[in-house]
C-alpha atoms as a PDB file:
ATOM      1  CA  UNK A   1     -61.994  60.232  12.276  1.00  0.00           C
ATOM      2  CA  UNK A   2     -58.993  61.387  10.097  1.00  0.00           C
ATOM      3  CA  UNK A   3     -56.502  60.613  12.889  1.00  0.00           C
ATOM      4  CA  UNK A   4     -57.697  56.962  12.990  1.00  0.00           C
ATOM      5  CA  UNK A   5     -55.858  56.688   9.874  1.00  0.00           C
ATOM      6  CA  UNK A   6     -53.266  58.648   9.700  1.00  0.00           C
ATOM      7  CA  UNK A   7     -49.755  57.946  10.967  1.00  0.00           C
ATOM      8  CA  UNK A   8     -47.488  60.694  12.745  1.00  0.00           C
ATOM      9  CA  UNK A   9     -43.767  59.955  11.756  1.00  0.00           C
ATOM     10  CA  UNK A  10     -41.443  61.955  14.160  1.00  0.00           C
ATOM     11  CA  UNK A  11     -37.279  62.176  15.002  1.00  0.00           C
ATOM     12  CA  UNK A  12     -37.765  62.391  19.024  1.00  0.00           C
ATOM     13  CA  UNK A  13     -33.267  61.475  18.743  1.00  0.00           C
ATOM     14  CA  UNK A  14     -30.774  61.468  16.422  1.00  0.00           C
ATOM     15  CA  UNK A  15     -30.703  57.988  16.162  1.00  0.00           C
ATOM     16  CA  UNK A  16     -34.884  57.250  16.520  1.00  0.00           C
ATOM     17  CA  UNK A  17     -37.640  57.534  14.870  1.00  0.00           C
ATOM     18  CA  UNK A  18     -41.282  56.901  16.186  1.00  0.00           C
ATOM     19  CA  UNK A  19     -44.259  56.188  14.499  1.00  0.00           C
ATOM     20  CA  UNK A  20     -47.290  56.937  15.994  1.00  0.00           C
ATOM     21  CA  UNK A  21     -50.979  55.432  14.566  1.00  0.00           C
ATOM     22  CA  UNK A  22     -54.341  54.874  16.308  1.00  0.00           C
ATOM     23  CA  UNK A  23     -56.308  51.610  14.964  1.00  0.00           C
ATOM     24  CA  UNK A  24     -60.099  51.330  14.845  1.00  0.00           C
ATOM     25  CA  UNK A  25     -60.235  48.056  17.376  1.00  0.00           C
ATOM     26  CA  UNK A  26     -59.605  47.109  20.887  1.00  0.00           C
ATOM     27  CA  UNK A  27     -56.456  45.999  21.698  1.00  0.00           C
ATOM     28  CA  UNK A  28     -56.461  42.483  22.237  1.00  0.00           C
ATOM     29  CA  UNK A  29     -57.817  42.128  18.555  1.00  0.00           C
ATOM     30  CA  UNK A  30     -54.376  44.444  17.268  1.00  0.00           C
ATOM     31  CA  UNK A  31     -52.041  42.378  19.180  1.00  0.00           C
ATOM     32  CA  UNK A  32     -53.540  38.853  17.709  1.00  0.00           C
ATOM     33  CA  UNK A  33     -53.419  40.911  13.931  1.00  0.00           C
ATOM     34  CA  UNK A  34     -49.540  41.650  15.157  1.00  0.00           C
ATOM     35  CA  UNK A  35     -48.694  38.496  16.683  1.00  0.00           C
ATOM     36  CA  UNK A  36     -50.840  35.543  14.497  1.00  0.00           C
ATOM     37  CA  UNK A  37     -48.185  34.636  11.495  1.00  0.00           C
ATOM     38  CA  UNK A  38     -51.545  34.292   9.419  1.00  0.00           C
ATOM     39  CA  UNK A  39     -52.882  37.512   9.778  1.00  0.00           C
ATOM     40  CA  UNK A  40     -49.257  39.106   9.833  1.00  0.00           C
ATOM     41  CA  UNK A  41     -49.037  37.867   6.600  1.00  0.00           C
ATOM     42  CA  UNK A  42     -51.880  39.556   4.932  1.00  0.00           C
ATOM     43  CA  UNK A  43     -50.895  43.012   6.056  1.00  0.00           C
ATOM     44  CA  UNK A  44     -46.842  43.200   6.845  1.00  0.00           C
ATOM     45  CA  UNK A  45     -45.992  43.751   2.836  1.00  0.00           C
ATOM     46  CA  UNK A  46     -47.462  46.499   1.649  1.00  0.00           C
ATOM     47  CA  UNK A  47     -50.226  44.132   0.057  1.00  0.00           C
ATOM     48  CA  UNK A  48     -47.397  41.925  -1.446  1.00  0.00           C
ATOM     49  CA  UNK A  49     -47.213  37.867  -0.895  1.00  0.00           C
ATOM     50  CA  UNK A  50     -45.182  37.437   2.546  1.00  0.00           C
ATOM     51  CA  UNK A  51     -44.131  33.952   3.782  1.00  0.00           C
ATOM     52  CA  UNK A  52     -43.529  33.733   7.660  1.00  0.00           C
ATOM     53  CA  UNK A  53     -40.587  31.713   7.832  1.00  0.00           C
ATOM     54  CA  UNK A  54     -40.350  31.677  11.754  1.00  0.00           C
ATOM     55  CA  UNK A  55     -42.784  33.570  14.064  1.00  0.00           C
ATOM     56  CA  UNK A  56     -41.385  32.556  18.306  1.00  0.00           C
ATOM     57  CA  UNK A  57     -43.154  35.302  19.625  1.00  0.00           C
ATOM     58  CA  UNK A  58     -41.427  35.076  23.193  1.00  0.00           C
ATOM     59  CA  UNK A  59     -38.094  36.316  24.563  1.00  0.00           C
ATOM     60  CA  UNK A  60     -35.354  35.266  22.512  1.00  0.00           C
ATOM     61  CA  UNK A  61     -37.423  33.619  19.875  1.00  0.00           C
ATOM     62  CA  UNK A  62     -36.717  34.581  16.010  1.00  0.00           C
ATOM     63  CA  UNK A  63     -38.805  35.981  13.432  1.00  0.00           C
ATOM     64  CA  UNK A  64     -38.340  35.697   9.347  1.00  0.00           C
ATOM     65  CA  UNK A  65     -40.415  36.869   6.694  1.00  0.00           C
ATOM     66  CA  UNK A  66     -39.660  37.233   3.484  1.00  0.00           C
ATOM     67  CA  UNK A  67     -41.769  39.651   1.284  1.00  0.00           C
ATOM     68  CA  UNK A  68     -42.689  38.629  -2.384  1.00  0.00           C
ATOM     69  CA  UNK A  69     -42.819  41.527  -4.889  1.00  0.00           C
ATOM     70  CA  UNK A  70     -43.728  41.271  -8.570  1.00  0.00           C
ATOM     71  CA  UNK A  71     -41.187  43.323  -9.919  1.00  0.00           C
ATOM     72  CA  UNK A  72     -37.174  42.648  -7.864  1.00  0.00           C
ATOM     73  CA  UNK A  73     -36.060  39.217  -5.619  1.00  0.00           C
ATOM     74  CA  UNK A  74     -37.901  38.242  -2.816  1.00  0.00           C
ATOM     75  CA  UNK A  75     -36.761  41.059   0.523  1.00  0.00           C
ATOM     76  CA  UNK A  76     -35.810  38.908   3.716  1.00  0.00           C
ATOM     77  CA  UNK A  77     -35.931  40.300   7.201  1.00  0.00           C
ATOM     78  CA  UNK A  78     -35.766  38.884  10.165  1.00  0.00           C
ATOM     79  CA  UNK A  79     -34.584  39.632  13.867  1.00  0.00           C
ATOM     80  CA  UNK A  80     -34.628  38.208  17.939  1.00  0.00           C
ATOM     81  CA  UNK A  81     -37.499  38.658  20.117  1.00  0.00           C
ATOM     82  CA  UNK A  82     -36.060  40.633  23.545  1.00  0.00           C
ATOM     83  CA  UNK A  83     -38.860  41.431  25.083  1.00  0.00           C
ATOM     84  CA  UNK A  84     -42.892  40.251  25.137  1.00  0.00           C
ATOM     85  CA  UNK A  85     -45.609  41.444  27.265  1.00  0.00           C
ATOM     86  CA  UNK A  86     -48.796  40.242  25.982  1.00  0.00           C
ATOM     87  CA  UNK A  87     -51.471  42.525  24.599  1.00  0.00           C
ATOM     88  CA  UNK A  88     -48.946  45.537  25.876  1.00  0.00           C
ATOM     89  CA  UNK A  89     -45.375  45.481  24.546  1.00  0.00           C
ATOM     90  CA  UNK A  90     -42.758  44.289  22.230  1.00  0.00           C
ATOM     91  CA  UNK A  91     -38.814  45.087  21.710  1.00  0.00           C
ATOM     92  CA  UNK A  92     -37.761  43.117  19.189  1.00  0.00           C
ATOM     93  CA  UNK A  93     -34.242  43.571  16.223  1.00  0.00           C
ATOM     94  CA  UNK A  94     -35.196  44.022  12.613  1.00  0.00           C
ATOM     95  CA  UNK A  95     -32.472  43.355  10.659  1.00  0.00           C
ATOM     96  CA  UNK A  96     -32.683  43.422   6.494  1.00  0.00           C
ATOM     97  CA  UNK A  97     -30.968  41.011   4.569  1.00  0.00           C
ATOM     98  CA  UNK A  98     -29.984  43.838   1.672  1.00  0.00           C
ATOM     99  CA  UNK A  99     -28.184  45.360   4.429  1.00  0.00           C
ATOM    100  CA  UNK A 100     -26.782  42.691   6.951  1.00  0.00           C
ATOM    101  CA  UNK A 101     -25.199  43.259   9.894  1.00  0.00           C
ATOM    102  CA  UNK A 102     -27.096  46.729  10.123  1.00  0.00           C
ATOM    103  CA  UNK A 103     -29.586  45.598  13.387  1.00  0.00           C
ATOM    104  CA  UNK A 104     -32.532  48.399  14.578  1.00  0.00           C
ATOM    105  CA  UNK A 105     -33.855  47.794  17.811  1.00  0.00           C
ATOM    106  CA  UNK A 106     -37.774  48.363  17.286  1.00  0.00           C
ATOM    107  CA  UNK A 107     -40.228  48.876  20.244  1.00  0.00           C
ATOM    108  CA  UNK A 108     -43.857  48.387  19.809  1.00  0.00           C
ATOM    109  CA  UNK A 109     -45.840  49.267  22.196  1.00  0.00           C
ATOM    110  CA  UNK A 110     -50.177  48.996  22.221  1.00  0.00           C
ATOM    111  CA  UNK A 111     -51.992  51.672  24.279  1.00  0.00           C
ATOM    112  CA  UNK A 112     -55.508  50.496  25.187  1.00  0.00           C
ATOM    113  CA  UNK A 113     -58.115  53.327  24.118  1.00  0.00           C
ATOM    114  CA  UNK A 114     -60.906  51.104  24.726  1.00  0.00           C
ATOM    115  CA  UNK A 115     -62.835  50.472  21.413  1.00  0.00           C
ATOM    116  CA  UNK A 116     -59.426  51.813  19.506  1.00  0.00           C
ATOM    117  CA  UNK A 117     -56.055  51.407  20.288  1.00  0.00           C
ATOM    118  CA  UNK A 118     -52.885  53.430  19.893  1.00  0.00           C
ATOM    119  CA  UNK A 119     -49.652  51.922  18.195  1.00  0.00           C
ATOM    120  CA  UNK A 120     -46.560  53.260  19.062  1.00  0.00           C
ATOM    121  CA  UNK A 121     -43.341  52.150  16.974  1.00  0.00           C
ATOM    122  CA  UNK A 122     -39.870  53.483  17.700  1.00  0.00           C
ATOM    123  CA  UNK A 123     -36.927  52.576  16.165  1.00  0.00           C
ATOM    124  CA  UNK A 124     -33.486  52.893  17.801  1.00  0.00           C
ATOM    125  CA  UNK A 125     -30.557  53.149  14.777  1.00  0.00           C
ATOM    126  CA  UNK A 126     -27.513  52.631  15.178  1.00  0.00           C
ATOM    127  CA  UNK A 127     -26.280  55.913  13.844  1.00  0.00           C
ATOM    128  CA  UNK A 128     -27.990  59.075  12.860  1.00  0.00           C
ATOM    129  CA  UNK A 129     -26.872  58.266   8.739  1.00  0.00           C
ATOM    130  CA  UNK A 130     -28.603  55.117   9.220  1.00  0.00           C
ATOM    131  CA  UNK A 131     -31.764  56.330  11.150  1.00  0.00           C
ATOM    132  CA  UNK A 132     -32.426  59.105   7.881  1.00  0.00           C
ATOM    133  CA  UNK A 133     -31.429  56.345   5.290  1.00  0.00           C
ATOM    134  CA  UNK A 134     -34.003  54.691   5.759  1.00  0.00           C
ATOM    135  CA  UNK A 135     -36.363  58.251   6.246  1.00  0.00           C
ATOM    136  CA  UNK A 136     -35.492  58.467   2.048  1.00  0.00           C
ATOM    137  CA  UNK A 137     -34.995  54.911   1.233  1.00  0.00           C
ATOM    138  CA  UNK A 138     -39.375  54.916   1.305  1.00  0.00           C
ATOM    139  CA  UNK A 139     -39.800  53.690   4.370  1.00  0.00           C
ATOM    140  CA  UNK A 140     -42.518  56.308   4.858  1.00  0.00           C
ATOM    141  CA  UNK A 141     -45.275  54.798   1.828  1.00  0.00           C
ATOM    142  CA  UNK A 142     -44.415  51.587   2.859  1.00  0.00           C
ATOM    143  CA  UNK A 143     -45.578  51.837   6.272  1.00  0.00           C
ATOM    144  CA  UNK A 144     -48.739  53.488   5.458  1.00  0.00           C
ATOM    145  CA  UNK A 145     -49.398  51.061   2.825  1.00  0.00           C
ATOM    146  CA  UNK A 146     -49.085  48.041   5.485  1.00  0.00           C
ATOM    147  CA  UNK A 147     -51.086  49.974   7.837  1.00  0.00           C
ATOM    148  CA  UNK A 148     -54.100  50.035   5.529  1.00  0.00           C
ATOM    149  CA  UNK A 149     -53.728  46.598   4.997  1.00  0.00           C
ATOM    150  CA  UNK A 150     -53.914  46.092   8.659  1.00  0.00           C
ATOM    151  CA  UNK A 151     -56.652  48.139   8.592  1.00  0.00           C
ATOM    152  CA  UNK A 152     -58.658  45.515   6.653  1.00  0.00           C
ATOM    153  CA  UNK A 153     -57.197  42.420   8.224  1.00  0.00           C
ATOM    154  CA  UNK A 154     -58.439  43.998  11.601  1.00  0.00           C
ATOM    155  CA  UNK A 155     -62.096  45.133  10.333  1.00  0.00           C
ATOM    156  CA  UNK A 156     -62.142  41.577   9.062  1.00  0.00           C
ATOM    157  CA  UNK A 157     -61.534  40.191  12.600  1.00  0.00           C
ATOM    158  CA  UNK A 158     -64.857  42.065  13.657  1.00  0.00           C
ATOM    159  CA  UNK A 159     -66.057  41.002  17.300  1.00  0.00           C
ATOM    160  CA  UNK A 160     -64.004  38.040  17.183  1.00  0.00           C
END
């Protein structure tokens, strides 16, 4: 059960990183966590207060959030939809507004395991320097801690 919650963090490219994490529900119930702005906003900050700005989840739509912390300003990021096959697939940019202009192209992708489903994330960088700063800048803890909150949002879901 350990590899439930644990995700693998590799550097398949010089420019990529992929994240790798199996979730303890079906796959339809992971995409609606990852696609409903209400649940997306319980989980996506680490446990901090996120407002969904914009959520078009279809090609070419936009997404904003902007993620509440006690302690520094409120973190905006935000990016295009290019690519949405329900329950299956999403390319999408992520772009953060402390570093503008600096545009990752993220594919998700959801891998039905029946009662538990796979999530694969990889992130395309523009350059290698940018692909390892964010490797130190925390990136790591972050992602873990949203993933556990995930975890809950998606327990919480049950049958439904």
């Amino acid at each position: 059960m350990t590899s439930v919650n644990t995700a693998t963090v590799t550097k398949p490219s010089d420019r990529e990183i992929r994240i790798e994490r199996i979730f303890n529900a079906p796959r339809e119930r992971v995409w609606r966590a990852m696609t409903d702005p209400k649940l997306v906003a319980q989980w996506w900050g680490r446990g901090n207060k996120v407002v969904i700005e914009r959520m078009e989840v279809e090609r070419g739509g936009h997404w904003r959030f902007v993620e509440h912390t006690p302690d520094d300003p409120p973190q905006g990021f935000e990016g295009r939809y290019r690519e949405v096959l329900p329950i299956e697939r999403i390319v999408q940019t992520f772009e953060w507004d402390g570093m503008p202009g600096h545009v990752i192209i993220e594919t998700v992708i959801l891998e039905d395991l029946g009662d538990k489903t796979k999530v694969v994330n990889v992130s395309l960088f523009h350059t290698n320097e940018e692909r390892d700063g964010m490797l130190s800048s925390g990136m790591e803890g972050g992602l873990k801690d949203s993933y556990a909150a995930l975890d809950k949002v998606l327990a919480g879901l049950g049958g439904s």
